[in-house]
C-alpha atoms as a PDB file:
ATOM      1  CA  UNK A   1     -21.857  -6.496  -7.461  1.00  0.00           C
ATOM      2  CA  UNK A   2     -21.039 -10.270  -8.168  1.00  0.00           C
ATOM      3  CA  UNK A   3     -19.206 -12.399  -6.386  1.00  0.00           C
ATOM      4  CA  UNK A   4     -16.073 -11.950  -8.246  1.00  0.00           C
ATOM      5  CA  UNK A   5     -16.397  -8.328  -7.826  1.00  0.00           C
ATOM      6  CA  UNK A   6     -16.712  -8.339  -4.283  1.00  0.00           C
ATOM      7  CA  UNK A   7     -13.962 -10.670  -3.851  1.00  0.00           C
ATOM      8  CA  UNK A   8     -11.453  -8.564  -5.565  1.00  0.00           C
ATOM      9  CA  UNK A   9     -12.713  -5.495  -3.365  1.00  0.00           C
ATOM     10  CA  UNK A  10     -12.659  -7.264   0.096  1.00  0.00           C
ATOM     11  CA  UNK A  11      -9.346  -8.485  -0.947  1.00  0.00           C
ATOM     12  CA  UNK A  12      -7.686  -4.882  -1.669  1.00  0.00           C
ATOM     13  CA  UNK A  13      -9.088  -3.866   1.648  1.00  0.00           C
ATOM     14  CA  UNK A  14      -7.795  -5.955   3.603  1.00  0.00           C
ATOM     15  CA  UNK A  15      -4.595  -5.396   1.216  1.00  0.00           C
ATOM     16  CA  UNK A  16      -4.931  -1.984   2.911  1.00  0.00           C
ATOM     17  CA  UNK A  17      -5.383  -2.851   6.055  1.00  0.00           C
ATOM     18  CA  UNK A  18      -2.611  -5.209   6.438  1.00  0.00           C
ATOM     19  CA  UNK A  19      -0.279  -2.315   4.940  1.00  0.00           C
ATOM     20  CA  UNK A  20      -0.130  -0.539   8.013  1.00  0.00           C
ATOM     21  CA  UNK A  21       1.818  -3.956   9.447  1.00  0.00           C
ATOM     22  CA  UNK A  22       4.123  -4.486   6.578  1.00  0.00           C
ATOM     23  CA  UNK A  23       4.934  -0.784   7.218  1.00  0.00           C
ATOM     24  CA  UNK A  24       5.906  -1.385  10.786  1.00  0.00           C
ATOM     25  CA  UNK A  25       7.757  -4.860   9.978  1.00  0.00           C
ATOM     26  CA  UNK A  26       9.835  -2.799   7.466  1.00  0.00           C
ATOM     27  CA  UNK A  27      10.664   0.431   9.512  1.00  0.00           C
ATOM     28  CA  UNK A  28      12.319  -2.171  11.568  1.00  0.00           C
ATOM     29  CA  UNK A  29      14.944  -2.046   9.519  1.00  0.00           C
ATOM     30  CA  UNK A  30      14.832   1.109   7.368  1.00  0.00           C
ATOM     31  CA  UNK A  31      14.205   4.635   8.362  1.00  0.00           C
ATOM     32  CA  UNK A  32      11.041   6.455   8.063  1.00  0.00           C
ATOM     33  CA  UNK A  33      11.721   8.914   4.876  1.00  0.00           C
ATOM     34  CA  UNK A  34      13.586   5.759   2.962  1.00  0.00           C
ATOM     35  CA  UNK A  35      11.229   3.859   2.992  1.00  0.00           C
ATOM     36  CA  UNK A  36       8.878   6.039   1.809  1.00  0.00           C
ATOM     37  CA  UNK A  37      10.745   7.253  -0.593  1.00  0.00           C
ATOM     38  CA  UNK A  38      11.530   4.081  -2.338  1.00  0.00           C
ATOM     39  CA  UNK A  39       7.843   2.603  -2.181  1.00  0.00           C
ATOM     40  CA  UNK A  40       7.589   5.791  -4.471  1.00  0.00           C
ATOM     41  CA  UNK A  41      10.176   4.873  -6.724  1.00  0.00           C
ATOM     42  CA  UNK A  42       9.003   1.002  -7.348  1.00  0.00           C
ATOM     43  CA  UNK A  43       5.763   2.440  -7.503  1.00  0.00           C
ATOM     44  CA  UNK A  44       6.364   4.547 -10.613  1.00  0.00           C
ATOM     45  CA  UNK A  45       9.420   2.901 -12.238  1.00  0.00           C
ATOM     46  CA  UNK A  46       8.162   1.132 -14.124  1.00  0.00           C
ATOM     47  CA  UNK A  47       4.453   2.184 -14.470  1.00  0.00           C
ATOM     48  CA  UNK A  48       5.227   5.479 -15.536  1.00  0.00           C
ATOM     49  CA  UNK A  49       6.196   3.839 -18.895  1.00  0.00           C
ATOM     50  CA  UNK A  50       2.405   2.543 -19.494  1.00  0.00           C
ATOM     51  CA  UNK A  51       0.476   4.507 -17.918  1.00  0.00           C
ATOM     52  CA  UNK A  52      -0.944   7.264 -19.693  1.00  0.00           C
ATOM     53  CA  UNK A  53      -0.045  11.138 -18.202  1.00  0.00           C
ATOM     54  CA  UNK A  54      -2.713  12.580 -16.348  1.00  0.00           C
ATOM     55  CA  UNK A  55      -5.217  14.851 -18.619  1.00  0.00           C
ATOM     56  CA  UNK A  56      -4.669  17.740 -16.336  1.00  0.00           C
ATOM     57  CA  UNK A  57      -2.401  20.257 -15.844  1.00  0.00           C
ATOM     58  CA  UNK A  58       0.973  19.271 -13.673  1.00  0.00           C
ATOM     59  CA  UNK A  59      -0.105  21.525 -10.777  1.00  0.00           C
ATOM     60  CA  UNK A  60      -2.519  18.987  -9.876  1.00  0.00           C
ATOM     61  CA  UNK A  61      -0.604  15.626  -9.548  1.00  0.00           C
ATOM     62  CA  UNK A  62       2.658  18.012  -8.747  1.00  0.00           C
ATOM     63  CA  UNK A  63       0.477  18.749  -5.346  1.00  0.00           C
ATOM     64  CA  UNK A  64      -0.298  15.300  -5.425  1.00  0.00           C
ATOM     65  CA  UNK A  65       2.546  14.070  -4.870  1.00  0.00           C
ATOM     66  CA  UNK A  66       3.649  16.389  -2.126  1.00  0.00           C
ATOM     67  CA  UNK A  67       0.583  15.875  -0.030  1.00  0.00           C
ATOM     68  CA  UNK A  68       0.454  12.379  -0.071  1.00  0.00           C
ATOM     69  CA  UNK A  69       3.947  11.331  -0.622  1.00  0.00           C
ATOM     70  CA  UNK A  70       5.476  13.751   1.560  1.00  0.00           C
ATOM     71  CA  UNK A  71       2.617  14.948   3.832  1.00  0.00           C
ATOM     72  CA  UNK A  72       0.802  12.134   4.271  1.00  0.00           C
ATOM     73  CA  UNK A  73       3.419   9.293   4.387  1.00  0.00           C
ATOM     74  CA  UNK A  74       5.860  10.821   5.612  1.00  0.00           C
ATOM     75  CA  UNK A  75       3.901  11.785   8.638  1.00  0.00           C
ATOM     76  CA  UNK A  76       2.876   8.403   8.912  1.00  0.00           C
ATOM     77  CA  UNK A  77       5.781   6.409   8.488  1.00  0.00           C
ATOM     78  CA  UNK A  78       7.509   8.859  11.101  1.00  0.00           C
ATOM     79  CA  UNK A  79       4.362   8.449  13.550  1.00  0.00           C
ATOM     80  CA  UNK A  80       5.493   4.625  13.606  1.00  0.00           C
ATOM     81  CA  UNK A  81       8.725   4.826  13.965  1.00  0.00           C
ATOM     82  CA  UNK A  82       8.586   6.734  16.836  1.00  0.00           C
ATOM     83  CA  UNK A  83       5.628   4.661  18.696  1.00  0.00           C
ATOM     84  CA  UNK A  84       2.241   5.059  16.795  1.00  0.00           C
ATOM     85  CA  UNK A  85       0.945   0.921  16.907  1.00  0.00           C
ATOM     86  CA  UNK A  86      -0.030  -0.099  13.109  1.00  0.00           C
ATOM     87  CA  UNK A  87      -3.305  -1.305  14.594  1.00  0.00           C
ATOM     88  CA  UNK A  88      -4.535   1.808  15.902  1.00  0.00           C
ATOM     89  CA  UNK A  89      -2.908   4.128  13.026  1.00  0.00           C
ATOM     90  CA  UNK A  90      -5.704   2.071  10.626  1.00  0.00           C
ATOM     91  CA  UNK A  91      -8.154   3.645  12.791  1.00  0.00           C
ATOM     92  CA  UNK A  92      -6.847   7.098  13.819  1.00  0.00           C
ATOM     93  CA  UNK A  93      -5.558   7.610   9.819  1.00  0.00           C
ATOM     94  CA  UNK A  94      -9.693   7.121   8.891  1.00  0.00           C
ATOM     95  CA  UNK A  95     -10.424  10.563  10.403  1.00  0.00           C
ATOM     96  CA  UNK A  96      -9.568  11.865   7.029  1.00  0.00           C
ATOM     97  CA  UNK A  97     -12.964  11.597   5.943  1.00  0.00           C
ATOM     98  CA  UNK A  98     -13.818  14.034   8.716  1.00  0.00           C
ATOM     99  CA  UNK A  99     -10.887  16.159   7.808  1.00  0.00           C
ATOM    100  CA  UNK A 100     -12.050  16.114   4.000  1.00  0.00           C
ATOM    101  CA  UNK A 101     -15.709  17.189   5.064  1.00  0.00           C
ATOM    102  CA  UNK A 102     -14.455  20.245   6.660  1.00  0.00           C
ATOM    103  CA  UNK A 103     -12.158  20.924   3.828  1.00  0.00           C
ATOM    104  CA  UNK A 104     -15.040  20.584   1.448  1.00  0.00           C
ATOM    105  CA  UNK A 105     -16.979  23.069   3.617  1.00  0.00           C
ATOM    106  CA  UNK A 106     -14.105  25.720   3.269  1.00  0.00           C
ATOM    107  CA  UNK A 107     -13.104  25.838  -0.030  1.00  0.00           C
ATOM    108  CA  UNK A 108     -15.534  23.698  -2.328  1.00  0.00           C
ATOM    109  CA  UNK A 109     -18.324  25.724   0.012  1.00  0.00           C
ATOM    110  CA  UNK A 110     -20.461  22.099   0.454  1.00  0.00           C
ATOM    111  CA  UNK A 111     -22.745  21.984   3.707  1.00  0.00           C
ATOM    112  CA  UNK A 112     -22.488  18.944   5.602  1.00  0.00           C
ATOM    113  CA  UNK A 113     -25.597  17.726   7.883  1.00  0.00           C
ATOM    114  CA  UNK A 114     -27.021  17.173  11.191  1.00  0.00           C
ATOM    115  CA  UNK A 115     -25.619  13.271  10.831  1.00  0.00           C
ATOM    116  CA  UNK A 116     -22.388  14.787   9.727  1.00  0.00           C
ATOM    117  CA  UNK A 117     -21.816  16.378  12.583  1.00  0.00           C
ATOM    118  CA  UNK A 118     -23.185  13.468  14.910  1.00  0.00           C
ATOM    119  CA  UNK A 119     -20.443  11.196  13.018  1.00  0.00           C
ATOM    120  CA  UNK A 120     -17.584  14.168  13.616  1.00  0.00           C
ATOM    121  CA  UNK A 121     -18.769  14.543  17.412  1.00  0.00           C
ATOM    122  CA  UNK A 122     -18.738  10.394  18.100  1.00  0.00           C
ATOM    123  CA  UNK A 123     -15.323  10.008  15.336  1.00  0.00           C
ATOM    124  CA  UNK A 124     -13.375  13.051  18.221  1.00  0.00           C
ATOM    125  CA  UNK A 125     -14.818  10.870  21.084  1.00  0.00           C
ATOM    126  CA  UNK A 126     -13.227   7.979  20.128  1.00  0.00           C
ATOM    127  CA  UNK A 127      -9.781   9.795  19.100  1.00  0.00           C
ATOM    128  CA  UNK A 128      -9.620  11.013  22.231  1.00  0.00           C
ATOM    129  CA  UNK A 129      -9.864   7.719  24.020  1.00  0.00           C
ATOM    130  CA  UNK A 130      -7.435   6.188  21.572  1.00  0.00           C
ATOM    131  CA  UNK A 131      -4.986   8.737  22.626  1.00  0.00           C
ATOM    132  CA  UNK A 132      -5.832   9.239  25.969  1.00  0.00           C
ATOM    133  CA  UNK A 133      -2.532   8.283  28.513  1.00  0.00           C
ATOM    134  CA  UNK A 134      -3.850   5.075  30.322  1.00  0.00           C
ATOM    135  CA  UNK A 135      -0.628   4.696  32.810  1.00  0.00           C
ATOM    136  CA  UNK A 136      -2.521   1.936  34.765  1.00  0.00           C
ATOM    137  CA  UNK A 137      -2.064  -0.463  31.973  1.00  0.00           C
ATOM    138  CA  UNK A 138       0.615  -2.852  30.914  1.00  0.00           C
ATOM    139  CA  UNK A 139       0.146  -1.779  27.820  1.00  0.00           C
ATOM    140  CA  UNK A 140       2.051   1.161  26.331  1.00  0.00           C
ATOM    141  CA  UNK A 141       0.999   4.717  26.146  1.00  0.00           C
ATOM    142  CA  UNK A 142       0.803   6.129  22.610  1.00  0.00           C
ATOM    143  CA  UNK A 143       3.129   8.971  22.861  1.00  0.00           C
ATOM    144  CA  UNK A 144       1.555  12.490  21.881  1.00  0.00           C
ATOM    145  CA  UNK A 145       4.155  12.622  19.115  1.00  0.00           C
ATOM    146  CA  UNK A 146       2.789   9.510  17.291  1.00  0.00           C
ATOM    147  CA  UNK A 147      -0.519  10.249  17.895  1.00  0.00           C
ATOM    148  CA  UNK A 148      -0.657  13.853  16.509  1.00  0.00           C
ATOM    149  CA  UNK A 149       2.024  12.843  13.285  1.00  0.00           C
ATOM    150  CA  UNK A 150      -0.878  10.285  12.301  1.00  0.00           C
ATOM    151  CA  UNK A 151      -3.450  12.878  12.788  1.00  0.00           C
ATOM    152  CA  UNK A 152      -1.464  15.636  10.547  1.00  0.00           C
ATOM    153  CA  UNK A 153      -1.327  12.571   8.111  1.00  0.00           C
ATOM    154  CA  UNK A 154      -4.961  12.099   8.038  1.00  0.00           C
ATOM    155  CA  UNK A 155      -5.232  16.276   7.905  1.00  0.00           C
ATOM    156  CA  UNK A 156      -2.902  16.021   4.904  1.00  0.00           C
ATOM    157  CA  UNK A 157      -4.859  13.067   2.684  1.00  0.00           C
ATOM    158  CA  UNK A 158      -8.100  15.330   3.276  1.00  0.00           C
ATOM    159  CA  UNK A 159      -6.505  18.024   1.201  1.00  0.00           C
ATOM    160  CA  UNK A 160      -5.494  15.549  -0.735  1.00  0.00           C
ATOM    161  CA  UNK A 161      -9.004  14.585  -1.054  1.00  0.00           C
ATOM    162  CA  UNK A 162     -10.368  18.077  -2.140  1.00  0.00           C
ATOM    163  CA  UNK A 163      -6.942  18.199  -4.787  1.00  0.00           C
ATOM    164  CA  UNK A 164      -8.490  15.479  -6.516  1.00  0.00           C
ATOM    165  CA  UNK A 165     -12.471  16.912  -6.437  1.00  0.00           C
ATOM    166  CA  UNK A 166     -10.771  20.031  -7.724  1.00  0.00           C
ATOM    167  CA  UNK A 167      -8.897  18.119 -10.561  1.00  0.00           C
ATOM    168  CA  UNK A 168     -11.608  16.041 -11.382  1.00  0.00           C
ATOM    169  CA  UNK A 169     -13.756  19.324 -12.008  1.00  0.00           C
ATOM    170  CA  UNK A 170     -10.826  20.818 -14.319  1.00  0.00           C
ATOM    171  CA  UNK A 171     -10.416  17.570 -16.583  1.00  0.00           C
ATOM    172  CA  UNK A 172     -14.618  17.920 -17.032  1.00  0.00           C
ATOM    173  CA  UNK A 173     -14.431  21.231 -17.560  1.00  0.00           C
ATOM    174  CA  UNK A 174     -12.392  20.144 -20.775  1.00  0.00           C
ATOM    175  CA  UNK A 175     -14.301  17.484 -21.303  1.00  0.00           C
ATOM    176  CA  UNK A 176     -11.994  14.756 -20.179  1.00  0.00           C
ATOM    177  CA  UNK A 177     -12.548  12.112 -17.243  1.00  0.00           C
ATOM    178  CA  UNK A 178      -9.310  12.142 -14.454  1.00  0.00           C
ATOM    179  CA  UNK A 179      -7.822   9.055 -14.219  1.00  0.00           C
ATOM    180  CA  UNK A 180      -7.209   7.905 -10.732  1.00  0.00           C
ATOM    181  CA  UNK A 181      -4.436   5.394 -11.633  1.00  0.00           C
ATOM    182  CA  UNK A 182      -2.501   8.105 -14.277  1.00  0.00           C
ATOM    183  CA  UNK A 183      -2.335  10.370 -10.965  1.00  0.00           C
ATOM    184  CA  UNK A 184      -0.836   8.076  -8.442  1.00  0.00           C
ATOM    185  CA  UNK A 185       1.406   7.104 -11.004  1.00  0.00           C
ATOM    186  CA  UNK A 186       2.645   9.943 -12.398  1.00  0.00           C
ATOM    187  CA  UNK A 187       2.290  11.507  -9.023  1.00  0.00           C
ATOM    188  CA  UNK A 188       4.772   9.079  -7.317  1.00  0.00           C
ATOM    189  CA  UNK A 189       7.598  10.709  -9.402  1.00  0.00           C
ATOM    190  CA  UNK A 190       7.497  13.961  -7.296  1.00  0.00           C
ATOM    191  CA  UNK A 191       7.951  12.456  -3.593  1.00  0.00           C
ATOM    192  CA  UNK A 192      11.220  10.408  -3.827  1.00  0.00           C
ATOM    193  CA  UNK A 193      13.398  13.162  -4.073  1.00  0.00           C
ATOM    194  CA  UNK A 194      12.561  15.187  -0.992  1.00  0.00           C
ATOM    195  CA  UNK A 195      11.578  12.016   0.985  1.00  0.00           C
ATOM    196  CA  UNK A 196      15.370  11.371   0.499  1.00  0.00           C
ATOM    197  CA  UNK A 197      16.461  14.873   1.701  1.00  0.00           C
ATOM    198  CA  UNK A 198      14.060  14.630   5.044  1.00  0.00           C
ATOM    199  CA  UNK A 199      15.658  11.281   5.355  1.00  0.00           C
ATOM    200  CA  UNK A 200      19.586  12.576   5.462  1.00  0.00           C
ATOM    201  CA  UNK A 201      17.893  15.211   7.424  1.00  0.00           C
ATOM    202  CA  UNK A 202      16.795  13.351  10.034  1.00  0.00           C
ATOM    203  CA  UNK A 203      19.775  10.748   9.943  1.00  0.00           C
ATOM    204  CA  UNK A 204      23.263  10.701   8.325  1.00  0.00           C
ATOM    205  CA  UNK A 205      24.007   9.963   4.549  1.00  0.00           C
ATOM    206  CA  UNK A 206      25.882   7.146   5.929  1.00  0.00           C
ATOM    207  CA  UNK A 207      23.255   6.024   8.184  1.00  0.00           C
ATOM    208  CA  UNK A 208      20.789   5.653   4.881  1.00  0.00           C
ATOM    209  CA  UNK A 209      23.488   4.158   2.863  1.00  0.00           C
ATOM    210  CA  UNK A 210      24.070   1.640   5.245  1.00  0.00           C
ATOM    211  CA  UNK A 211      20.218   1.020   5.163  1.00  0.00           C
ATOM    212  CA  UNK A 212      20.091   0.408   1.831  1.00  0.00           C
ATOM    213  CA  UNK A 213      22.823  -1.841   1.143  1.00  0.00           C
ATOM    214  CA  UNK A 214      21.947  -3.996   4.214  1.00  0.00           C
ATOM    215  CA  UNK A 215      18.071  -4.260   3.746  1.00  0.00           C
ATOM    216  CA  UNK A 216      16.958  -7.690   4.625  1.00  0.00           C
ATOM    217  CA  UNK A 217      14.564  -9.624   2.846  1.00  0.00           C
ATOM    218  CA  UNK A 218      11.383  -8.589   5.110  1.00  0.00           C
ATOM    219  CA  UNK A 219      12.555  -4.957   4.302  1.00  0.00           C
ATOM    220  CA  UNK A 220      12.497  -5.493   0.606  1.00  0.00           C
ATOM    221  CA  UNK A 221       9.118  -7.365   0.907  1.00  0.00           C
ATOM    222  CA  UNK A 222       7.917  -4.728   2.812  1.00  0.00           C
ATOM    223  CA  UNK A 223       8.960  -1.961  -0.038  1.00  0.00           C
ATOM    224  CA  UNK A 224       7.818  -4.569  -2.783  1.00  0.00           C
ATOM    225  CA  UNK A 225       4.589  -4.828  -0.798  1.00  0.00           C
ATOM    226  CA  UNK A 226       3.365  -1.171  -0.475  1.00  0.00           C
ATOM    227  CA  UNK A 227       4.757  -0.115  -3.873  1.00  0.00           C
ATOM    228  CA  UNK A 228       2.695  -3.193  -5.954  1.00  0.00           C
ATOM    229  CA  UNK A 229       0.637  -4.525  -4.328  1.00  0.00           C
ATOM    230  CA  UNK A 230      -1.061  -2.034  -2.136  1.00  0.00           C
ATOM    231  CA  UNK A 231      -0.989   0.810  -4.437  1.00  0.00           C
ATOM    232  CA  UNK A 232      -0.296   0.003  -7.888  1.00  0.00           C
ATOM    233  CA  UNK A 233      -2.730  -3.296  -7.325  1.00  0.00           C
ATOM    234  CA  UNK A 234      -4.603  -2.243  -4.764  1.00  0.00           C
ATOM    235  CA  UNK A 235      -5.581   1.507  -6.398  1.00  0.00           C
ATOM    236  CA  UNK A 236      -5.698  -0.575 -10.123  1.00  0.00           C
ATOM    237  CA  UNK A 237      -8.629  -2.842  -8.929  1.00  0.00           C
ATOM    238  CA  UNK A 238     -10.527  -0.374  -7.242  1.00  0.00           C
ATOM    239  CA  UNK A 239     -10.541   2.113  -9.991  1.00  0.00           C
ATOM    240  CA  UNK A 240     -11.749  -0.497 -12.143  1.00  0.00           C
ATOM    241  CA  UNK A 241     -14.113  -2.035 -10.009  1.00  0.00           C
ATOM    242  CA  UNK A 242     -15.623   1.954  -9.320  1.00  0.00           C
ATOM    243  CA  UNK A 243     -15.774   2.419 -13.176  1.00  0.00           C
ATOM    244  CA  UNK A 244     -18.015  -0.862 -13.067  1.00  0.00           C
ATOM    245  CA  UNK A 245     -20.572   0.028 -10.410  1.00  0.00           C
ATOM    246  CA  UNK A 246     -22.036   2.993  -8.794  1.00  0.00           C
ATOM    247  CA  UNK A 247     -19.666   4.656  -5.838  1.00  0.00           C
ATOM    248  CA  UNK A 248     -22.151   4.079  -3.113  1.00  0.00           C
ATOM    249  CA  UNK A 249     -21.922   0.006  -3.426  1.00  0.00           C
ATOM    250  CA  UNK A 250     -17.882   0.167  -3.696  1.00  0.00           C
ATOM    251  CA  UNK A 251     -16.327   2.781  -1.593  1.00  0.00           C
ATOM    252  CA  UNK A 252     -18.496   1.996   1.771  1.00  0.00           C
ATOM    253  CA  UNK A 253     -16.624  -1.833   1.983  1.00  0.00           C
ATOM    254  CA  UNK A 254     -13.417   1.021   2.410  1.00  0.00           C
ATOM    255  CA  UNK A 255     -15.148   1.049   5.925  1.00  0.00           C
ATOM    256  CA  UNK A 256     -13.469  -2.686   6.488  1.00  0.00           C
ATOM    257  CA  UNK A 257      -9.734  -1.373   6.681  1.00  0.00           C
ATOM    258  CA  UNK A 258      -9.511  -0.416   9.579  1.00  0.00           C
ATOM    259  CA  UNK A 259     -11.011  -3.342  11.135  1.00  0.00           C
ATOM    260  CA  UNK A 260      -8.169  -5.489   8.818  1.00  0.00           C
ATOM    261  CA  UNK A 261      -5.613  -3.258   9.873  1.00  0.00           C
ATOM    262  CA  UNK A 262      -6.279  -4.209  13.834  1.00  0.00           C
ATOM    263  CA  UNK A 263      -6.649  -7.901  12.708  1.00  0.00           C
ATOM    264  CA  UNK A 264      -3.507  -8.076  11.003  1.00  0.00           C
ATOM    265  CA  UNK A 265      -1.626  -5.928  14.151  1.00  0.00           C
ATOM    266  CA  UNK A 266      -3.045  -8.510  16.483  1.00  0.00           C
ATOM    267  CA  UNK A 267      -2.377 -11.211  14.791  1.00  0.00           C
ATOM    268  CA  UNK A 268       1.331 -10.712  12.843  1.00  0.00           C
ATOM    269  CA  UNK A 269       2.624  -8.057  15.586  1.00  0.00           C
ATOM    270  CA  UNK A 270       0.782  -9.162  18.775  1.00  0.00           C
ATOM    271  CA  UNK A 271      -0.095  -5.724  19.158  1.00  0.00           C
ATOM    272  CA  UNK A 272      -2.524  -5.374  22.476  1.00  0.00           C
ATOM    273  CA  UNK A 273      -4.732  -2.061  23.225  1.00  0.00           C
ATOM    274  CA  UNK A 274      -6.211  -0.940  26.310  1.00  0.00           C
ATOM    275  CA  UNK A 275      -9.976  -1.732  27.023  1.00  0.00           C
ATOM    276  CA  UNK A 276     -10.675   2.433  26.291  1.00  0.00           C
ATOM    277  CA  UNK A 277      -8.289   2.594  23.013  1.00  0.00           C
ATOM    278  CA  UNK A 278     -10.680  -0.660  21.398  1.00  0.00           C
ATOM    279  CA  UNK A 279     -13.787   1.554  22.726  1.00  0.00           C
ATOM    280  CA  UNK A 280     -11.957   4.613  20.649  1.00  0.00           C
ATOM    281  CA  UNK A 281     -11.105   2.672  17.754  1.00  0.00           C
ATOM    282  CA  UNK A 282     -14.911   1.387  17.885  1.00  0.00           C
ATOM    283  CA  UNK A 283     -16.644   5.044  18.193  1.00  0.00           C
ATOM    284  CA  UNK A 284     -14.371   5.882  15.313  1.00  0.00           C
ATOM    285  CA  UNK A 285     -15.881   3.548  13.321  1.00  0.00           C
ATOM    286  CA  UNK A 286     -19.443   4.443  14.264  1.00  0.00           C
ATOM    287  CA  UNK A 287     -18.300   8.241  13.466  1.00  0.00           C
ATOM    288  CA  UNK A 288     -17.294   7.005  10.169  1.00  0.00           C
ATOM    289  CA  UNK A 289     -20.720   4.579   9.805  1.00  0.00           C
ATOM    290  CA  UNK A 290     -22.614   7.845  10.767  1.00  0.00           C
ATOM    291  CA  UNK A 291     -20.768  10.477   7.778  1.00  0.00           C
ATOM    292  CA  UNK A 292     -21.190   7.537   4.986  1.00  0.00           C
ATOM    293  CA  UNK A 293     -25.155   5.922   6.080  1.00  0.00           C
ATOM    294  CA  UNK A 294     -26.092   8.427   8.417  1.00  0.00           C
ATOM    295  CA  UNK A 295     -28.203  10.038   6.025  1.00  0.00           C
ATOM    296  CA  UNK A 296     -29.798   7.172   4.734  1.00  0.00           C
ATOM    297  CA  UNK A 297     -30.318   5.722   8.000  1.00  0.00           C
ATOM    298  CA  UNK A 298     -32.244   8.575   9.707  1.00  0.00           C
ATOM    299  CA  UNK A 299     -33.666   9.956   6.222  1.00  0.00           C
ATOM    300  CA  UNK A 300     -37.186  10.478   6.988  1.00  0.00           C
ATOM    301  CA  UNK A 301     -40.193   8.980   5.304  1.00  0.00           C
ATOM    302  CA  UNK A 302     -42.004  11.182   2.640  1.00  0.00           C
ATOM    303  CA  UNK A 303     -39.368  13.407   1.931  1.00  0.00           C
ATOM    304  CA  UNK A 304     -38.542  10.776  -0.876  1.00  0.00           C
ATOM    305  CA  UNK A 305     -38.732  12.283  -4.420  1.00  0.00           C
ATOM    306  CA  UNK A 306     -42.378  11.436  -5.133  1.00  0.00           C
ATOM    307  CA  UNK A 307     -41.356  12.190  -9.311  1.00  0.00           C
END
């Protein structure tokens, strides 16, 4: 990868790892569902007008949609709201990968390995600490709530995950290639609309109508933010930067957002974790070091393909 390359991916990472502060800065003013609902509609209006429909049936982005737009966002954008720190939702979000490996177990029937499992057993470890009640600190508990919200998140971009495996299959099977960018676009069109009913659900009509003819200019960077530049941006560069080099030298740097995403809390928010939460947000780094290197790492000599 060349130094242009790399540039562009480090800086969508830590695009995506600052997101989960922007978030926070602009629930402070909008509720939850809202505002995930309209980073959905800047995200596909309007996109949706150049980008190409994806070359698989609607099922697939239809599901899309619902898992990450409703299931995973709105899970997460609820989880802060109601306490989860943007620092340590970086991290605790991440254990999607472990999620995804199970999910790929059940249903696309893939075995997963002795390091696997080492990564899963250090990646719980560390969740546990991160959520573990410390009420001898000054800093604040992360109520069970939170935590668990951001864990269903992470449970519901694994299925996600093994969506777009099974997707990807279908559009070979007809000898097409999926386009990641078509499906986040023309995903994004299904999520706004019940987004908007969970939101008068959980408030008044007049409560989000009030919201959105008040929203203050950190509010409307904060929707600007997540619809362009972390998604349509972010997802644009990184498709394009996967089509130009093999998986294994791209996706890894992914590893960096969380570490961003407690920079950027620290820093912008002044958010402050207990001495065992930064030992859980460590180990579930290592857990994730272990399910992407592991087997590299501990592969042993003269196995190698000797062809």
């Amino acid at each position: 990868m060349n130094r242009k390359d790399l540039s562009l991916a480090l800086l969508v990472v830590a695009l995506w790892g600052a997101n989960f502060t922007v978030v926070k800065l602009g629930l402070d003013g909008v509720p939850p569902m809202l505002l995930a609902a309209l980073r959905f509609v800047f995200a596909v209006f309007p996109a949706i007008f150049f980008v190409p429909r994806p070359t698989v049936r609607p099922i697939y982005w239809v599901s899309y949609g619902l898992l990450t737009g409703v299931g995973m966002y709105g899970a997460l954008f609820y989880a802060m709201t109601v306490g989860m720190p943007a620092g340590v939702a970086s991290v605790v979000l991440q254990s999607q990968a472990f999620f995804t490996l199970f999910l790929a177990s059940l249903f696309l029937k893939e075995s997963f390995s002795t390091t696997h499992m080492a990564g899963l057993i250090i990646a719980a470890t560390g969740l546990y600490f991160v959520g573990c009640d410390n009420t001898e600190s000054s800093v604040p508990a992360i109520p069970p709530a939170a935590f668990l919200l951001t864990i269903a998140g992470a449970v519901f971009w694994g299925m996600s995950n093994i969506l777009v495996r099974k997707a990807a299959a279908s559009a070979a099977a007809h000898g097409e290639r999926l386009n990641i960018m078509s499906l986040i676009v023309w995903s994004s069109l299904i999520p706004p609309v019940p987004l908007l009913l969970l939101a008068v659900l959980l408030d008044t009509p007049q409560t989000i109508s009030s919201a959105i003819f008040s929203m203050n200019s950190l509010s409307i960077f904060s929707v600007l933010y997540l619809a362009y530049g972390a998604t349509l941006f972010g997802f644009g560069i990184w498709s394009t930067l996967l089509a130009r080099h093999p998986a294994n030298r791209v996706a890894p740097l992914s590893l960096l957002v969380p570490v961003f995403g407690l920079l950027t809390a620290r820093i912008v928010l002044g958010e402050q974790l207990t001495i065992s939460q930064w030992n859980g947000c460590f180990l579930v780094i290592v857990g994730l070091l272990f399910l992407t290197f592991g087997q590299l790492l501990f592969k042993r000599p003269g196995l190698q393909d000797q062809r």
